[in-house]
Protein backbone atom coordinates (compact mmCIF):
# COMPACT_ATOMS: atom_id res chain seq x y z
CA UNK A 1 107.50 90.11 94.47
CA UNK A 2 108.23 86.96 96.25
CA UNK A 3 106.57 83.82 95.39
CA UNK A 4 105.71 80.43 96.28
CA UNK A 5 104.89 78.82 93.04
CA UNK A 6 107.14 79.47 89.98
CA UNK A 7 105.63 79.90 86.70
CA UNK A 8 104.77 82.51 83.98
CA UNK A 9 101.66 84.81 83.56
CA UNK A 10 100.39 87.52 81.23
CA UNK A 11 97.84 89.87 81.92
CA UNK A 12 95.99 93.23 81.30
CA UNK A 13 97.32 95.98 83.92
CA UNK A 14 95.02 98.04 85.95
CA UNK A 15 96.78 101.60 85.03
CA UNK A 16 94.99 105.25 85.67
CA UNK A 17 94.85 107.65 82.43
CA UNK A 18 98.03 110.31 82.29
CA UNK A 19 95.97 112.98 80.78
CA UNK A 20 95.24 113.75 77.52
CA UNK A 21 98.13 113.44 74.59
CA UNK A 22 99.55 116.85 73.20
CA UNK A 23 100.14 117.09 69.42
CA UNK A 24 102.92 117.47 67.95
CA UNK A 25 103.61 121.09 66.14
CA UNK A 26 104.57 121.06 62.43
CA UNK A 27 107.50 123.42 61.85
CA UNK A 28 108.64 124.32 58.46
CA UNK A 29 112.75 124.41 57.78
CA UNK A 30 113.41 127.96 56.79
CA UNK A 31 116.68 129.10 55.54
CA UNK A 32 119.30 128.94 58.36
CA UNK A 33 117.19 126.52 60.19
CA UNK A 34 119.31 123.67 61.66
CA UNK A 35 118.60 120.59 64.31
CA UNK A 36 120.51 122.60 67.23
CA UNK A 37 118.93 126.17 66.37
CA UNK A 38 115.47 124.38 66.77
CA UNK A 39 115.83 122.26 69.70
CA UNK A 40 117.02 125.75 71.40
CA UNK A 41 114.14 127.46 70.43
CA UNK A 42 111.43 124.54 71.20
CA UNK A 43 113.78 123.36 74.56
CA UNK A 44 114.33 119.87 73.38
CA UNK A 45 116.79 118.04 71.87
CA UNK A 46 118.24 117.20 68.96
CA UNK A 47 117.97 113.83 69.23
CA UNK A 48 114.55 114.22 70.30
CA UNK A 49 113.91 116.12 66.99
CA UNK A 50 115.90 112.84 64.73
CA UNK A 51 113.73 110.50 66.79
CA UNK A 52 110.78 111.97 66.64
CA UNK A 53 111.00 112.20 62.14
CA UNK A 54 113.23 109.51 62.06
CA UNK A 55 116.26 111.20 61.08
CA UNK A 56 119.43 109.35 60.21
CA UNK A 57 121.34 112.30 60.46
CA UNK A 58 122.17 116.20 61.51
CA UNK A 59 121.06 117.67 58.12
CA UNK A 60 117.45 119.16 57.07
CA UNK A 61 116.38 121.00 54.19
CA UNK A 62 114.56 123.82 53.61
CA UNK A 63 110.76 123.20 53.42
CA UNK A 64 111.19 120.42 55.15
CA UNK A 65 108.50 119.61 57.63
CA UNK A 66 109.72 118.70 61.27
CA UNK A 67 107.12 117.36 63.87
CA UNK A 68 108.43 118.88 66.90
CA UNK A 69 106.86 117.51 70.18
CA UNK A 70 105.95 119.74 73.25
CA UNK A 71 106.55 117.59 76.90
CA UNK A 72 104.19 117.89 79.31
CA UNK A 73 104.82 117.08 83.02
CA UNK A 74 102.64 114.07 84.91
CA UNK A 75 102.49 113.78 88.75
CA UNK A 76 101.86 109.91 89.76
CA UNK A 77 99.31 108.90 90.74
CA UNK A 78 97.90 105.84 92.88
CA UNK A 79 98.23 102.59 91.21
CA UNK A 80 100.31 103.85 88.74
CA UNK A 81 103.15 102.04 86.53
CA UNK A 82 105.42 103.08 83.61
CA UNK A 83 103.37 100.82 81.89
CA UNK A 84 100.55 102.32 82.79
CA UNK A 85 101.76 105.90 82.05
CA UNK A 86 103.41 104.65 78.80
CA UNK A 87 100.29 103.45 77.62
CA UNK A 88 97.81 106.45 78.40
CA UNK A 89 100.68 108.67 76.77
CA UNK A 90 101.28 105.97 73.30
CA UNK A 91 105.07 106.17 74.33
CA UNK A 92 107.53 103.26 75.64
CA UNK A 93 108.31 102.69 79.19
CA UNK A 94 112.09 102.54 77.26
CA UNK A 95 111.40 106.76 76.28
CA UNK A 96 109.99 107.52 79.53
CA UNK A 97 112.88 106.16 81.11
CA UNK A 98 115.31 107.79 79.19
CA UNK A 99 113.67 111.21 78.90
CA UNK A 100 113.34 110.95 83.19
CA UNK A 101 116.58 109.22 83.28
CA UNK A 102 115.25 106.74 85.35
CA UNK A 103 117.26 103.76 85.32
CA UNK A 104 114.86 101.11 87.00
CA UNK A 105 111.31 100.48 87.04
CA UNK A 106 110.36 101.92 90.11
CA UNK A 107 108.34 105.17 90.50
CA UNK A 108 106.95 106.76 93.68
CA UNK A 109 103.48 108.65 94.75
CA UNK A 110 103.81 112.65 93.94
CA UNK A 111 106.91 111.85 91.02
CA UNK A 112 107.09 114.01 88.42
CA UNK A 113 107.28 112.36 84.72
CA UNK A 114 108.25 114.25 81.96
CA UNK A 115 106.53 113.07 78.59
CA UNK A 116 106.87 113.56 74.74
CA UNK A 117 103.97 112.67 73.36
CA UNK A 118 104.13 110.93 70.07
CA UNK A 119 102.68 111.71 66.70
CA UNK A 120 101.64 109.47 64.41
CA UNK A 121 101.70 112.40 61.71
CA UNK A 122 103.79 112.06 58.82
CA UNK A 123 105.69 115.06 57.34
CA UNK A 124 106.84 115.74 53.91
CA UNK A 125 110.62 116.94 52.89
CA UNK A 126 111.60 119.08 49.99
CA UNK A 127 112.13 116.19 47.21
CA UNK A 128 108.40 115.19 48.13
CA UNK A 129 109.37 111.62 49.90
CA UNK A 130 107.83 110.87 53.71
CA UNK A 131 109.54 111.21 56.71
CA UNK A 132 107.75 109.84 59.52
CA UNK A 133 108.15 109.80 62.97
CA UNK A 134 109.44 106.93 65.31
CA UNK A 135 106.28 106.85 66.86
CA UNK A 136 104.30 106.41 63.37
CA UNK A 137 105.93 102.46 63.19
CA UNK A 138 103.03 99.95 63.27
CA UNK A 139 102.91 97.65 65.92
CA UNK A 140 101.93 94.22 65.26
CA UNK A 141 98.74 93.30 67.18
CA UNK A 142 97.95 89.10 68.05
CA UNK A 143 96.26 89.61 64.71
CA UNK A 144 98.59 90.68 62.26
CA UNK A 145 101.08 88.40 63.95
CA UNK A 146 103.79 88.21 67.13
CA UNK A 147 107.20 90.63 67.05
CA UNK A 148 109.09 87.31 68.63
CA UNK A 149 108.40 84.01 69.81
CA UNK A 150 110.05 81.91 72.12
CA UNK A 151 109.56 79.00 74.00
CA UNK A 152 109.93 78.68 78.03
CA UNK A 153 109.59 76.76 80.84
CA UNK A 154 106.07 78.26 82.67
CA UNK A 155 105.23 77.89 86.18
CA UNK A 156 102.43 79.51 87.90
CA UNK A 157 102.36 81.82 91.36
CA UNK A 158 99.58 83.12 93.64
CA UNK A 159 99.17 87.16 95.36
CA UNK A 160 98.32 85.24 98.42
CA UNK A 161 101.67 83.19 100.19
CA UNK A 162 103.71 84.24 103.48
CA UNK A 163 105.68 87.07 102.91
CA UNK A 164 104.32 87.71 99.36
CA UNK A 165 103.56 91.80 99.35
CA UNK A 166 100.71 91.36 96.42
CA UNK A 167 102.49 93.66 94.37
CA UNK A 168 104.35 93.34 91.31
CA UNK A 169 108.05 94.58 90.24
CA UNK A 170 106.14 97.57 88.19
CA UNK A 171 103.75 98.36 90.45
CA UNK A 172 100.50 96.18 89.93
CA UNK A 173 98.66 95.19 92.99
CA UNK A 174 97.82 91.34 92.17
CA UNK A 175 95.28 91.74 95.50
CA UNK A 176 93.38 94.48 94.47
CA UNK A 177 93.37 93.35 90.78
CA UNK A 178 92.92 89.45 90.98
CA UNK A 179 91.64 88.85 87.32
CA UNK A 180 94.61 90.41 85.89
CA UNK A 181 96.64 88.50 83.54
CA UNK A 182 100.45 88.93 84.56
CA UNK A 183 103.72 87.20 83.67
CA UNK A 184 106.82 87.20 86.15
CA UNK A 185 110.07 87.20 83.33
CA UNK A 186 113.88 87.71 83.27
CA UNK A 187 113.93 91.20 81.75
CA UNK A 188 116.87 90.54 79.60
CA UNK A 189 114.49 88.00 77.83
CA UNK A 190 111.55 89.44 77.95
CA UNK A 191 111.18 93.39 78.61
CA UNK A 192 109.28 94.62 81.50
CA UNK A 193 105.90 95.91 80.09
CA UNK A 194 105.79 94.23 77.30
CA UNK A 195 102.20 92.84 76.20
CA UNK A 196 102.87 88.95 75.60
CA UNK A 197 100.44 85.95 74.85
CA UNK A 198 101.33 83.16 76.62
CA UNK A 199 100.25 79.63 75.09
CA UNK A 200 97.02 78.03 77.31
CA UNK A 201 97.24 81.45 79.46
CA UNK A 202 96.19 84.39 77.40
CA UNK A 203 97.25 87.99 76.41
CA UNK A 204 98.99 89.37 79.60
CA UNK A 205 101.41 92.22 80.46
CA UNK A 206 105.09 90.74 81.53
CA UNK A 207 104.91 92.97 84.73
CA UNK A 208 106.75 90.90 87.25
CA UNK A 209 110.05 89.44 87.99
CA UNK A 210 111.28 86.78 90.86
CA UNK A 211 114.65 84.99 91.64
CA UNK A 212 113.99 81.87 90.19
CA UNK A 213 112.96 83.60 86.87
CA UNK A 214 115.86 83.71 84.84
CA UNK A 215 116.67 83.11 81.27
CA UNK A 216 113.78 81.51 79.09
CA UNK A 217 111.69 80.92 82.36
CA UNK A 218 108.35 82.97 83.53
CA UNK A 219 105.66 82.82 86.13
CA UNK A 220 102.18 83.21 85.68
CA UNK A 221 99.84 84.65 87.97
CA UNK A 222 97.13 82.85 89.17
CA UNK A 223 94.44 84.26 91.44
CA UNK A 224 93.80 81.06 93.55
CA UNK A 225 96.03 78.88 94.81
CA UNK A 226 94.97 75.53 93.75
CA UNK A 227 94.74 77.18 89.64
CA UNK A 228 98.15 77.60 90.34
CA UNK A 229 99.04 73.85 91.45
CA UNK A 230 97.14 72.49 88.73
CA UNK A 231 99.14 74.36 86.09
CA UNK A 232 101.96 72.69 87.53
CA UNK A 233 105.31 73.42 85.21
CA UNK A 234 105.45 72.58 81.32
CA UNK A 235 106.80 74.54 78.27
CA UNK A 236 104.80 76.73 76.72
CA UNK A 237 105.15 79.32 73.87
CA UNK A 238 105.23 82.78 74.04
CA UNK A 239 104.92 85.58 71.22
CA UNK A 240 105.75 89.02 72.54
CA UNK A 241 103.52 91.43 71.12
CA UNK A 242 104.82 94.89 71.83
């Protein structure tokens, strides 16, 4: 989105639920059983199946307990975001994107997402020892701590200049959601759709990009104009959070 003011933001997105999650089936190894025979017979993959228990490799053993995952199919909707979708669905915009193959950010009106819901189910293998799912990984929460923190030059933008379209790189419409906390980032440093907290900002979504932004740089969004002047341009810290 273009801007006039450069800085970085954070915020909670507006997103619309996907539906509800499907659970994942628990299917027992039986003799014969390998990864390819059942990822033919449940129509996924194989690497599906190793993400989804965590699997290091091709081999299984019988009773062994597999979580296999059924995908369901979501049409987009108004306002929505792979953030958004991600979210409803407790997947990453990164599995969305590589289960739809979709190599930007950008989704249309009517699209048809294919999901994989997680599980946060553990299964047990034949020598009694866990295997959980990729999904089942704890996420650290501002609480319990930041996955990374880096420091970056912030500036600030406004919805509201010439030429500015009100709506973010993922989606977000900054006009019709004016109290959301957003961040404009390079997404090299700082993934799109992460969930950041920005120091003397807040807990925001990095849902934005711009030209200027590049490297350890960000914008934040600021609903009026003159929020945005005062915040001027200083470094701040920022601890991505998932």
């Amino acid at each position: 989105m273009k801007k006039s003011f450069v800085t970085m933001a954070a915020a909670a997105v507006f997103f619309s639920t996907a539906g509800a999650a499907v659970q994942a089936e628990e299917v027992t190894v039986q003799k014969g059983d390998t990864l390819w025979k059942l990822a033919g017979e449940y129509d996924v993959s194989v690497e599906q199946i190793k993400d989804w228990n965590s699997l290091s490799s091709d081999k299984i053993v019988v009773n062994q307990v597999l979580d296999i995952h059924r995908e369901k199919a979501y049409t987009v909707e108004k306002g929505d975001t792979l953030w958004s979708i991600a979210k409803a669905n407790e997947v990453t915009v990164e599995q969305l994107k590589e289960w739809n193959q979709i190599k930007g950010d950008i989704i249309v009106l009517g699209q048809k997402i294919v999901i994989f819901p997680g599980s946060t189910a553990s299964a047990a293998n034949e020598g009694g020892s866990t295997v959980k799912t990729a999904a089942s990984k704890p996420v650290k929460t501002a609480s319990e701590g930041a996955v990374k923190e880096i420091s970056v030059e912030a500036t600030a933008y406004t919805a509201n200049c010439n030429g500015c379209s009100g709506t973010t790189a993922t989606g977000i419409n900054l006009k019709q959601n004016p109290n959301q906390k957003v961040i404009a980032v390079d997404p090299s440093v700082i993934p799109l759709g992460s969930r950041v907290y920005v120091e003397g900002y807040g807990e925001a979504i990095a849902g934005d990009t711009g030209g200027a932004i590049k490297g350890n740089k960000i914008d934040v969004f600021m609903a009026e104009k003159q929020d945005a002047l005062n915040w001027g341009r200083k470094t701040v810290n920022v601890r991505i959070l998932d």
